[in-house]
N, C-alpha and C. Protein backbone atom coordinates (compact mmCIF):
# COMPACT_ATOMS: atom_id res chain seq x y z
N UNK A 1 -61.90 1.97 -16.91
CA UNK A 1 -61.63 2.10 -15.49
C UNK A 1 -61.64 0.73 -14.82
N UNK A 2 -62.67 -0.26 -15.15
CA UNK A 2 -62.79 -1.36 -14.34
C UNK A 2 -61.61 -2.20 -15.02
N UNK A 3 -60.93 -2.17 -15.85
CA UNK A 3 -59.66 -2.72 -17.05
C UNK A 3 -59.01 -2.40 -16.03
N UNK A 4 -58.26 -1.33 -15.65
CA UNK A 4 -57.44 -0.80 -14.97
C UNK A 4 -57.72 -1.72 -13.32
N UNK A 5 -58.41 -0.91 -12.91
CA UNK A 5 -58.68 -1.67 -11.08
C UNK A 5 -58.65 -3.24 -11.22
N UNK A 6 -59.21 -4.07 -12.00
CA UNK A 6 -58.68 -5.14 -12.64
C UNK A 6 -57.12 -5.67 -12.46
N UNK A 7 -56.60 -4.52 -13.69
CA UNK A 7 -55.26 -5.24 -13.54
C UNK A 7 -54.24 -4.60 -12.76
N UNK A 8 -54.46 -3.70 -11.75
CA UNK A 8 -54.08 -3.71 -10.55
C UNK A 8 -54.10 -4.31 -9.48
N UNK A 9 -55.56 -4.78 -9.55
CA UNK A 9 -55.72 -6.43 -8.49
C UNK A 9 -54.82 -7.45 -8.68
N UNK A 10 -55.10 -7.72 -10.01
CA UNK A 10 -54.17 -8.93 -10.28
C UNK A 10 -52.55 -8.58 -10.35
N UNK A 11 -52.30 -7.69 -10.21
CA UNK A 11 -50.91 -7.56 -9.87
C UNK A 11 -50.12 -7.18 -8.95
N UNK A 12 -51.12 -6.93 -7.75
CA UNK A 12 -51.09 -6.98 -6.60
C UNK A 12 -51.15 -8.24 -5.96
N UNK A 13 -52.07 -8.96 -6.74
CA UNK A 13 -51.69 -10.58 -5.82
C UNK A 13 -50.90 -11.43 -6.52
N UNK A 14 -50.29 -11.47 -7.87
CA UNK A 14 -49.24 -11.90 -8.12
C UNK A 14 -47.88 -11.60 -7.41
N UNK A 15 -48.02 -10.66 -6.88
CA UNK A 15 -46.72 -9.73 -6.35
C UNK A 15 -47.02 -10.02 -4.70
N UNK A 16 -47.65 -10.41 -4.22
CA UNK A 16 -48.19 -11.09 -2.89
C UNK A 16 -47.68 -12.69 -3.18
N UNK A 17 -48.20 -13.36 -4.12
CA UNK A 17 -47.75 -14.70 -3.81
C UNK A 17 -46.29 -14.90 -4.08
N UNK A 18 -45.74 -13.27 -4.82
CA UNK A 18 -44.30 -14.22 -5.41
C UNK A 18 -43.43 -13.88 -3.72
N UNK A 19 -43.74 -12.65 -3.04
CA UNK A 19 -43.17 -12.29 -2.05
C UNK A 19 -43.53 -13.74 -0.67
N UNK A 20 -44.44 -14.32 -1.18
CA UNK A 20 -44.89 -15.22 0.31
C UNK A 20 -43.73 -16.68 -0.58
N UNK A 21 -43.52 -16.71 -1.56
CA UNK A 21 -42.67 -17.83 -1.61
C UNK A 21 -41.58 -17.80 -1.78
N UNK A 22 -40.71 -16.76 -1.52
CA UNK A 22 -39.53 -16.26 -0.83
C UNK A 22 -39.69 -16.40 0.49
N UNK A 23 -38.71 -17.22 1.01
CA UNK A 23 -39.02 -17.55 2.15
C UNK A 23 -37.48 -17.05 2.97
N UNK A 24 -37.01 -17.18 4.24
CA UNK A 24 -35.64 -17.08 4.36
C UNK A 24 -35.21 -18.24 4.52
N UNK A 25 -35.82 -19.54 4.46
CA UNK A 25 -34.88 -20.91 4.10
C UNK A 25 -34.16 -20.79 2.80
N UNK A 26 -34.99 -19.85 1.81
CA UNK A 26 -34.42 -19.91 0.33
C UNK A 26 -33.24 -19.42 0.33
N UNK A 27 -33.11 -18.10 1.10
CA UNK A 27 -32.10 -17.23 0.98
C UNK A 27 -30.49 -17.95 1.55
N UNK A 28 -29.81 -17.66 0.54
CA UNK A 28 -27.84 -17.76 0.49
C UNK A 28 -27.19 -17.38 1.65
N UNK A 29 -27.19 -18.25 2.84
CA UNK A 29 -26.00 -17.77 4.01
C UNK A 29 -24.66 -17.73 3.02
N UNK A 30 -24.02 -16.27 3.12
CA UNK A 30 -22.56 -16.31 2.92
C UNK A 30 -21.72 -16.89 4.04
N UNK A 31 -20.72 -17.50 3.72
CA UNK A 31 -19.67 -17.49 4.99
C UNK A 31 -18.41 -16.49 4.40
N UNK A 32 -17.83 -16.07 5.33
CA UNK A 32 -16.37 -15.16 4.94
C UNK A 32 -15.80 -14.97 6.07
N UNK A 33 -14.67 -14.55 5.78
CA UNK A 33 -13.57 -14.60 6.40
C UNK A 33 -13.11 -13.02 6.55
N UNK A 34 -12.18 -12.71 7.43
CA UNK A 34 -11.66 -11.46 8.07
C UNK A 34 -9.98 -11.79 8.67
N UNK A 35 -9.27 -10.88 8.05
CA UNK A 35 -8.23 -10.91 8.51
C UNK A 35 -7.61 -10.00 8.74
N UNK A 36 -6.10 -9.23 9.96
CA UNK A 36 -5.19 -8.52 9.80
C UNK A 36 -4.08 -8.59 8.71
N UNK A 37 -4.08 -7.95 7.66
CA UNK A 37 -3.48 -7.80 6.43
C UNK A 37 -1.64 -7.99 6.96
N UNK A 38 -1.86 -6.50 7.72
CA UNK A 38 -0.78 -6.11 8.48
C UNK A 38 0.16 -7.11 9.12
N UNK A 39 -0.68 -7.51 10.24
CA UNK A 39 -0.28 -8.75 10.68
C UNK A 39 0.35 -9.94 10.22
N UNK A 40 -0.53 -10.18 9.48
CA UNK A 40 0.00 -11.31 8.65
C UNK A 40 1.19 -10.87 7.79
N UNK A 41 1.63 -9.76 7.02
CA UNK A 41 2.53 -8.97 6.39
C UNK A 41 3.83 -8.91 7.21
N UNK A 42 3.71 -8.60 8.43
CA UNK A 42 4.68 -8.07 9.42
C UNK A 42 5.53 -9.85 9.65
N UNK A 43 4.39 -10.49 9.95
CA UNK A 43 5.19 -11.62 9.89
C UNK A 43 5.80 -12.27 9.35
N UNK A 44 5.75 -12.20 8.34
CA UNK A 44 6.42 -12.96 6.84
C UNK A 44 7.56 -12.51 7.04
N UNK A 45 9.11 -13.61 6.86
CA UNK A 45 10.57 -13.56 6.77
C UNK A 45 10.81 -11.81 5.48
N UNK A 46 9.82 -12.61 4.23
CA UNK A 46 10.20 -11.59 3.56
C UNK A 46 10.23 -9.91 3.82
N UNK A 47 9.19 -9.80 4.69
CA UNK A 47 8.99 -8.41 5.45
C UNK A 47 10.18 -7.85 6.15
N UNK A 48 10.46 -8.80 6.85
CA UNK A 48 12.26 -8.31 7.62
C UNK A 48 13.18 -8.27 6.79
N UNK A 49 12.91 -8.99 5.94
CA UNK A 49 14.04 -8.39 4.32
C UNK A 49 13.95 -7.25 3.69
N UNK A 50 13.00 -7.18 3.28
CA UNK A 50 11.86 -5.97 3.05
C UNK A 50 12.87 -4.40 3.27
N UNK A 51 12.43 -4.63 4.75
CA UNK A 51 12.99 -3.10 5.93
C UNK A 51 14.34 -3.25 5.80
N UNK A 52 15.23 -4.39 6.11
CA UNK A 52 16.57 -4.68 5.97
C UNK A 52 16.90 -3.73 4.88
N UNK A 53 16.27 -4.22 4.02
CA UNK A 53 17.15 -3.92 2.68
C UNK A 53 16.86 -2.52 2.29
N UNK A 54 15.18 -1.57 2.41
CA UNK A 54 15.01 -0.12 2.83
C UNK A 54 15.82 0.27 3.35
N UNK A 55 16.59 -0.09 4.58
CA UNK A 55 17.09 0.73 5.53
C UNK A 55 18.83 0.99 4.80
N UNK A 56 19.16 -0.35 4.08
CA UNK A 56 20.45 -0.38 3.56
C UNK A 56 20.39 1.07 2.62
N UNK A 57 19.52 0.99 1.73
CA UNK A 57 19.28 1.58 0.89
C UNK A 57 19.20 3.15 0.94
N UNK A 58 18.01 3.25 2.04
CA UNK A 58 17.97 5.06 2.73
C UNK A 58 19.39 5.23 3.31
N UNK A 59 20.21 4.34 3.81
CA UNK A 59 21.82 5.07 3.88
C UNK A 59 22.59 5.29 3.02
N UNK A 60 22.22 4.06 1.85
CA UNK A 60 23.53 4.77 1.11
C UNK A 60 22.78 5.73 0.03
N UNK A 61 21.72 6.47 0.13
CA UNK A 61 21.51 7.79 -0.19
C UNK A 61 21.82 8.88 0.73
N UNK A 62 21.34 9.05 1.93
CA UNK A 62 21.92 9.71 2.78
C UNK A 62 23.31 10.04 3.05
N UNK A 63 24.16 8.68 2.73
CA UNK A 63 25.75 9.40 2.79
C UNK A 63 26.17 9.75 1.52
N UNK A 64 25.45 9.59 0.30
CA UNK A 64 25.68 10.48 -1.11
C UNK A 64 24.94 11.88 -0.90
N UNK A 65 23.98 11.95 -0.32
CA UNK A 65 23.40 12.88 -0.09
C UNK A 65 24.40 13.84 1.02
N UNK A 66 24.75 13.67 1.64
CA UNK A 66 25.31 14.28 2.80
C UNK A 66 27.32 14.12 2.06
N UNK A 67 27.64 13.43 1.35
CA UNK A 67 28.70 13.96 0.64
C UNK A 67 28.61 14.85 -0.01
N UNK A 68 27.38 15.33 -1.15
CA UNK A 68 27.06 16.07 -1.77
C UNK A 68 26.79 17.46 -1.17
N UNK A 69 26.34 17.37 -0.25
CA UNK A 69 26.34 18.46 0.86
C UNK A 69 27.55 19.30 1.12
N UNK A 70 28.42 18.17 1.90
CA UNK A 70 29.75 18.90 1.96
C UNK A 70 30.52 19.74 1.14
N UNK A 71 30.50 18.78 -0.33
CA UNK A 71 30.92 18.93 -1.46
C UNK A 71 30.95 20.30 -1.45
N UNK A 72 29.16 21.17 -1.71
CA UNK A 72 28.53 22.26 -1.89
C UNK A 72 29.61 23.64 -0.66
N UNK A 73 29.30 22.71 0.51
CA UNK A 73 29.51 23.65 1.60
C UNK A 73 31.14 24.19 1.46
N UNK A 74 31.70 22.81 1.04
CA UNK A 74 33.26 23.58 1.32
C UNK A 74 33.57 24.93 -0.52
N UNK A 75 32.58 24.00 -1.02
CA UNK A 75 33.03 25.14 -2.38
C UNK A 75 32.45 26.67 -1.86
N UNK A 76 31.07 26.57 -1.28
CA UNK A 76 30.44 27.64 -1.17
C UNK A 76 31.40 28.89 0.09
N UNK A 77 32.12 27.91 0.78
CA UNK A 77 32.94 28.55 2.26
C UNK A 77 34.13 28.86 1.12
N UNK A 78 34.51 28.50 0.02
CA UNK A 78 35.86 29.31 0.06
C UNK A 78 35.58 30.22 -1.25
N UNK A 79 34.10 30.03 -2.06
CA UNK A 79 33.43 31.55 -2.33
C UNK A 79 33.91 32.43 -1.97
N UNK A 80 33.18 32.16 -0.64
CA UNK A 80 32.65 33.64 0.49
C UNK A 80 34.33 34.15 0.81
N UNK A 81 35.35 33.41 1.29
CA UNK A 81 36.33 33.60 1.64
C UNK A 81 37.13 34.55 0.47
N UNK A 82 37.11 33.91 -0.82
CA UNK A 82 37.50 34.87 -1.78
C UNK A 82 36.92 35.87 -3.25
N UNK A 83 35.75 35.65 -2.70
CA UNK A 83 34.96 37.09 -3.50
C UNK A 83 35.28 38.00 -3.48
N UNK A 84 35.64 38.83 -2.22
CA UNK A 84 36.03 40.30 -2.31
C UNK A 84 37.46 40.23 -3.03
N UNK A 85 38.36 39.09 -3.61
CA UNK A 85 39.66 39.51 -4.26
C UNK A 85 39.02 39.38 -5.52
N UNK A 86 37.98 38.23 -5.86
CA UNK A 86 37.65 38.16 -7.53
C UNK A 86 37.68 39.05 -8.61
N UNK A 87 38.13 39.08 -9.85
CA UNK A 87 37.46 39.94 -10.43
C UNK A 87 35.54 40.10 -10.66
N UNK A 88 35.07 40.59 -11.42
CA UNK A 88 33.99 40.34 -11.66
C UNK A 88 33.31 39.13 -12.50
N UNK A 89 34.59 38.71 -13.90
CA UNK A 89 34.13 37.64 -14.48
C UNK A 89 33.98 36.19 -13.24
N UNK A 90 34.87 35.90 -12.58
CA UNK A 90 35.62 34.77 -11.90
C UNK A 90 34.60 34.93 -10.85
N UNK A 91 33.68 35.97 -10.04
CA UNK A 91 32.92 36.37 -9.58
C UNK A 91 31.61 35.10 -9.66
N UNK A 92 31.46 35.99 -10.82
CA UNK A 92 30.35 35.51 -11.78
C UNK A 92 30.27 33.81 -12.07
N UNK A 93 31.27 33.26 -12.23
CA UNK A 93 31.57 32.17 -12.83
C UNK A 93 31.07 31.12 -11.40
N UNK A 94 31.75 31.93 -10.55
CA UNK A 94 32.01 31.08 -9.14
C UNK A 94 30.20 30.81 -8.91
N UNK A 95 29.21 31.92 -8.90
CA UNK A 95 28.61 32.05 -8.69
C UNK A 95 27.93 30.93 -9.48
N UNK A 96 27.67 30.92 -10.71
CA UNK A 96 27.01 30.36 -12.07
C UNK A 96 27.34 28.35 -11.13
N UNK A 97 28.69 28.43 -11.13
CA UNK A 97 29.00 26.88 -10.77
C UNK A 97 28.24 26.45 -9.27
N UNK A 98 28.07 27.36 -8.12
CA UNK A 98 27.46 26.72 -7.20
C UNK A 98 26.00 27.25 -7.28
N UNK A 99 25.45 27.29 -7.99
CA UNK A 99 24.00 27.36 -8.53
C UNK A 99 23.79 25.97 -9.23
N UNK A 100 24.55 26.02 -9.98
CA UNK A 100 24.40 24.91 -10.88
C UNK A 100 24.85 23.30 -10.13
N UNK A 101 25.36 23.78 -9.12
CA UNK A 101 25.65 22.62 -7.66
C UNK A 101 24.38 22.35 -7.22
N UNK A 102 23.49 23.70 -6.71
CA UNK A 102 22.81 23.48 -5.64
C UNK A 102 21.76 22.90 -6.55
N UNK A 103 21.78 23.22 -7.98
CA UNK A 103 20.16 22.36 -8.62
C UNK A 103 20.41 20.86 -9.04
N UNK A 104 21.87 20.72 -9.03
CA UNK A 104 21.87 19.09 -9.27
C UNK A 104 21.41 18.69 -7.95
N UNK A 105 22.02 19.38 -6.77
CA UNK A 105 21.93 18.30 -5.13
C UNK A 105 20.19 18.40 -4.94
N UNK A 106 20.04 19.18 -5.14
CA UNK A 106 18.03 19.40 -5.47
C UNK A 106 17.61 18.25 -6.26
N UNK A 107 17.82 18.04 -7.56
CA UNK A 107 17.31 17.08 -8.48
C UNK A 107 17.81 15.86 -7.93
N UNK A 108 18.93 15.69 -8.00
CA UNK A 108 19.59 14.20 -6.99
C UNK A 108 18.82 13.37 -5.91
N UNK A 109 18.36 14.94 -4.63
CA UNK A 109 17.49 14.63 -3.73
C UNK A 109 16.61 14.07 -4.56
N UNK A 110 15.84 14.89 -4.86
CA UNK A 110 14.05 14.51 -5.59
C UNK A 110 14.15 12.94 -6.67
N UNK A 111 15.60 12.46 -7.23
CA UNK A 111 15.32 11.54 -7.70
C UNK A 111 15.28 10.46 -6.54
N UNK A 112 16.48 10.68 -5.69
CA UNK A 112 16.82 9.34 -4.79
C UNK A 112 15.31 9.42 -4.04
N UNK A 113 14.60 10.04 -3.85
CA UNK A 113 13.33 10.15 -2.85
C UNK A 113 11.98 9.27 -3.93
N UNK A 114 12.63 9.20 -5.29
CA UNK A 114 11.10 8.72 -6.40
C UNK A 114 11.87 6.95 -6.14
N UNK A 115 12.98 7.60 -6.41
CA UNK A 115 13.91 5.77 -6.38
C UNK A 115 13.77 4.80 -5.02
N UNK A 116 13.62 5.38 -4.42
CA UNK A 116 13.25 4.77 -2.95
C UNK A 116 11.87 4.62 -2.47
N UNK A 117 10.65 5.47 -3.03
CA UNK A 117 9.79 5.05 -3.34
C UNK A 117 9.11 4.02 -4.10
N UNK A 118 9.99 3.91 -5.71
CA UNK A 118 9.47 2.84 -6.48
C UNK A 118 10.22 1.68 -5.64
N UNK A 119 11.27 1.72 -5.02
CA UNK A 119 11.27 0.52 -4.36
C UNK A 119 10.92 -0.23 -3.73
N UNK A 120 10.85 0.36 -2.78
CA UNK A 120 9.53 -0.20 -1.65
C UNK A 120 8.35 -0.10 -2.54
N UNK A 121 7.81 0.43 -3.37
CA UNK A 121 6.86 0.20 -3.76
C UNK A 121 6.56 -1.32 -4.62
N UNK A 122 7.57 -1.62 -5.31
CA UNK A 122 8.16 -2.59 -6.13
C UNK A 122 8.16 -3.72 -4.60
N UNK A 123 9.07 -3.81 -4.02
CA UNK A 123 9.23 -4.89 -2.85
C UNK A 123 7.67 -5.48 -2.06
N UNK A 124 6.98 -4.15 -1.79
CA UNK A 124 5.64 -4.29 -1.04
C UNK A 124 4.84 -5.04 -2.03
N UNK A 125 4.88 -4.92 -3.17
CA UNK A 125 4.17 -5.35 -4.45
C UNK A 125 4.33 -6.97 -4.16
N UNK A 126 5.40 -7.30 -4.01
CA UNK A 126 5.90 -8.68 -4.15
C UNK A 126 5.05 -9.61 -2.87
N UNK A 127 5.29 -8.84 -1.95
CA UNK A 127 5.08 -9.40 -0.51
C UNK A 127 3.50 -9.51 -0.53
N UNK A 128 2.70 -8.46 -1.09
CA UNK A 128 1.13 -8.48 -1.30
C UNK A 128 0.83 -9.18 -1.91
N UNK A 129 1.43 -9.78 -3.11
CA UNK A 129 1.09 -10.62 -4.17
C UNK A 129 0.74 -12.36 -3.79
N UNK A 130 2.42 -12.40 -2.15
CA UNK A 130 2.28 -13.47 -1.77
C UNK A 130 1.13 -13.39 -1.23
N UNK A 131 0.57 -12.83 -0.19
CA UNK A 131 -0.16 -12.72 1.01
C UNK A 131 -1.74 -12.92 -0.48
N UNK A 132 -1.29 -12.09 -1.08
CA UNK A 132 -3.09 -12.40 -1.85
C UNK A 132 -3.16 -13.65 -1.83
N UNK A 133 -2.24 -14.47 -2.52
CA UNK A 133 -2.45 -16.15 -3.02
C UNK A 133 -3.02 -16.94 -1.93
N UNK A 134 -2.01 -16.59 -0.48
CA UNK A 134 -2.36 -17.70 0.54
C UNK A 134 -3.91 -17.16 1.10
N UNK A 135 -4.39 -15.84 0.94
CA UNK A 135 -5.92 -15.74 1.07
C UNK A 135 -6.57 -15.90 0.68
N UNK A 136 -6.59 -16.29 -1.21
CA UNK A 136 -6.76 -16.73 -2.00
C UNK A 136 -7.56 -18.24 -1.97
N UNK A 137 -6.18 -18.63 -1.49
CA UNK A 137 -6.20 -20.29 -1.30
C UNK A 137 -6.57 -20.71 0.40
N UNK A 138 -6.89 -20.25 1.15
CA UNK A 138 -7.64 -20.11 1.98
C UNK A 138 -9.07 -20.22 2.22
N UNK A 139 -9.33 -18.58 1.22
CA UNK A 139 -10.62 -18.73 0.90
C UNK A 139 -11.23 -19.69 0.30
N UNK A 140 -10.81 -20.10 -0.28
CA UNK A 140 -11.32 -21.33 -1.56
C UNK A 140 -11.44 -22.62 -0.60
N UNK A 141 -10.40 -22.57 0.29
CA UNK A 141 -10.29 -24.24 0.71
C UNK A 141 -11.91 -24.14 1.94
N UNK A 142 -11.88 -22.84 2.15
CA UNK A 142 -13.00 -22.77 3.13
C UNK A 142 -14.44 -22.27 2.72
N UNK A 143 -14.39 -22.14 1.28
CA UNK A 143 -15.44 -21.64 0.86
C UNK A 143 -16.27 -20.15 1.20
N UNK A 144 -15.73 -19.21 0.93
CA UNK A 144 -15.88 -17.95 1.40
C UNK A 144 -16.47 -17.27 0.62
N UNK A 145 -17.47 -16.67 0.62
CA UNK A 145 -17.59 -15.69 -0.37
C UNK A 145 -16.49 -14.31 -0.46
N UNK A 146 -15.95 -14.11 0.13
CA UNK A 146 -15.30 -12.85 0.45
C UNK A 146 -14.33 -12.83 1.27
N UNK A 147 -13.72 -12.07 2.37
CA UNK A 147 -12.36 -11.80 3.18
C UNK A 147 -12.76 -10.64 3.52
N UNK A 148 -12.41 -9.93 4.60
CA UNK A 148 -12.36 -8.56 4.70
C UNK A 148 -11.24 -8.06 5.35
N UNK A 149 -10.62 -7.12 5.15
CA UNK A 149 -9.16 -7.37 5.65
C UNK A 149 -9.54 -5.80 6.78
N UNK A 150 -9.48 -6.14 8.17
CA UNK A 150 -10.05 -5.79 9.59
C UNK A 150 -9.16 -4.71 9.90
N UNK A 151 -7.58 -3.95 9.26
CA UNK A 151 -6.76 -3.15 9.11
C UNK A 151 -7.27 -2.07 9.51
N UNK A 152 -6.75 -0.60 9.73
CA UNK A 152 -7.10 0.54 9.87
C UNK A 152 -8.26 0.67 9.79
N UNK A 153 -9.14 0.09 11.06
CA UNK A 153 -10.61 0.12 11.48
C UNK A 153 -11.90 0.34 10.04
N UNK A 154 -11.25 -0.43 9.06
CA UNK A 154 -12.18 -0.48 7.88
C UNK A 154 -12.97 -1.15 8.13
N UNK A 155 -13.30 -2.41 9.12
CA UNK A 155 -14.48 -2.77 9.62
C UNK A 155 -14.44 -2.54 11.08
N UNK A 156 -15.39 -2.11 11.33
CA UNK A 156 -15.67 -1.46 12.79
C UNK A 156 -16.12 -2.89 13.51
N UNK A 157 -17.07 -3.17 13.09
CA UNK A 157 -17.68 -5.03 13.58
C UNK A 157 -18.01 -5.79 12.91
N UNK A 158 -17.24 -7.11 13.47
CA UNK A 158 -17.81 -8.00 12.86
C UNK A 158 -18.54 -9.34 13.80
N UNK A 159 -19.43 -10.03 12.88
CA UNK A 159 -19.92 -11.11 13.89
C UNK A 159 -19.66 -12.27 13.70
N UNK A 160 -18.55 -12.58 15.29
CA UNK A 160 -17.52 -14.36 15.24
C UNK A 160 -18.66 -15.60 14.31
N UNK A 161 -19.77 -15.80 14.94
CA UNK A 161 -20.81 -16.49 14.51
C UNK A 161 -20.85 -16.26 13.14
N UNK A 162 -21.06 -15.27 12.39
CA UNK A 162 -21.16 -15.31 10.83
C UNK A 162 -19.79 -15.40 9.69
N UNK A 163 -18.69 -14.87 10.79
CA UNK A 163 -17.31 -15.07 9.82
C UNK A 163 -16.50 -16.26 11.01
N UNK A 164 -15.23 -15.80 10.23
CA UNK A 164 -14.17 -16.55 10.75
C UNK A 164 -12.74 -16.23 10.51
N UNK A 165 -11.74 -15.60 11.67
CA UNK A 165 -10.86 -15.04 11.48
C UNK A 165 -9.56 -16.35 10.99
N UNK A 166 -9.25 -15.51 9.57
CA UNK A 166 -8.31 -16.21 8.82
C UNK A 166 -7.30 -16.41 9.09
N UNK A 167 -6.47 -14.98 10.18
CA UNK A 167 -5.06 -14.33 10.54
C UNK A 167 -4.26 -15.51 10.33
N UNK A 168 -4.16 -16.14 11.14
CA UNK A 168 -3.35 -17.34 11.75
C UNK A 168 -3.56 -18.46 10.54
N UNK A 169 -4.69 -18.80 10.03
CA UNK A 169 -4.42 -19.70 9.01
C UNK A 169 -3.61 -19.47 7.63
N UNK A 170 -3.81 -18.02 6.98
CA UNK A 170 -3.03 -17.45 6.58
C UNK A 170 -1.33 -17.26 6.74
N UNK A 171 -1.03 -17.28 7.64
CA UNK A 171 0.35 -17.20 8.69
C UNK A 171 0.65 -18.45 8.38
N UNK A 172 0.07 -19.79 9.05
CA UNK A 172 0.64 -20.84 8.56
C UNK A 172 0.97 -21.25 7.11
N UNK A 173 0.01 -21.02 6.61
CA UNK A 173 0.01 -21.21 5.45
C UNK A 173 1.34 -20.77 4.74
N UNK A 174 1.71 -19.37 4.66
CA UNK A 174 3.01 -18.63 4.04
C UNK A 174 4.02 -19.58 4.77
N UNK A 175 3.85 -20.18 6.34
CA UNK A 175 5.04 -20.95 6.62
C UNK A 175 5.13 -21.98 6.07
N UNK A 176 4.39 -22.78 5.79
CA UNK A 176 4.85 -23.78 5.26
C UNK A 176 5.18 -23.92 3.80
N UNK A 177 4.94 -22.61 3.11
CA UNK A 177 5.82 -22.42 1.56
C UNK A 177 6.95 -21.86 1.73
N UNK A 178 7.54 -21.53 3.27
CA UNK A 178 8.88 -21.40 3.12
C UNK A 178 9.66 -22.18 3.78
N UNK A 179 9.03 -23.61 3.90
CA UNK A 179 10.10 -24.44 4.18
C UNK A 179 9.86 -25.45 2.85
């Protein structure tokens, strides 16, 4: 018993002196940085290329899409117009072919909608990749432990005194690798 209360004492005041020489002079101020992702994104030349070239793109699916449409509609309007003379095979046939219309213009849709996805997905890829480097190299030149990117209220607050908003240094930065 006295073994025990013993070496509970003593490890109670080992664990007392190690806590009194931790001090908060010892302790690691981080510095970091905070930025609008967005912002900085929106601004970049490449971004207006970006949408430019989306927007080219969602039309000329839309007017294949909307030819394909027609395509359907005028076969399906002169169906209807001559079914009641058909026989039953020719009926049948008519039928079989704008089925077999309406699941290509279905699959067509659903591809041009994955294809226009991986694109922009592919393009955004590019544009993030830049924007990482110049935060990257930001961070580094300023010694940061970290970044936090201030976007869709993922940080609620932050404190000016402990960080330092990157936005604008970032921004320059991408400008002057595109001249």
């Amino acid at each position: 018993m006295k073994k025990t209360v013993l070496f509970l004492l003593l490890t109670v005041a080992s664990l007392t002196v190690t806590a009194q020489e931790i001090t908060p002079k010892d302790s690691v101020a981080f510095k970091y940085g905070y930025l609008s992702y967005d912002s900085v994104m929106i601004a970049m030349p490449e971004y207006a290329e970006f949408k430019t070239n989306m927007a080219q793109l969602r039309e000329q699916y839309e007017a294949e899409q909307k030819r394909v449409e027609n395509d359907f509609n005028m076969k399906y309007e002169e169906f209807l117009d001559g079914q009641a003379n058909f026989p039953q095979t020719i009926l049948q046939k008519r039928q079989s072919e704008l089925q077999e219309m309406l699941d290509k213009n279905i699959a067509f849709k659903k591809q041009s909608q994955k294809m226009l996805n991986d694109a922009e997905a592919s393009m955004l890829d590019a544009i993030k990749t830049t924007i990482n480097m110049a935060v990257n190299t930001v961070a580094q030149e300023r010694g940061y432990a970290f970044v936090l990117n201030t976007d869709k209220e993922a940080v609620p607050f932050i404190n000016p005194a402990m960080g330092e908003d990157i936005t604008e240094a970032v921004k320059q930065l991408l400008n002057e690798k595109e001249k």
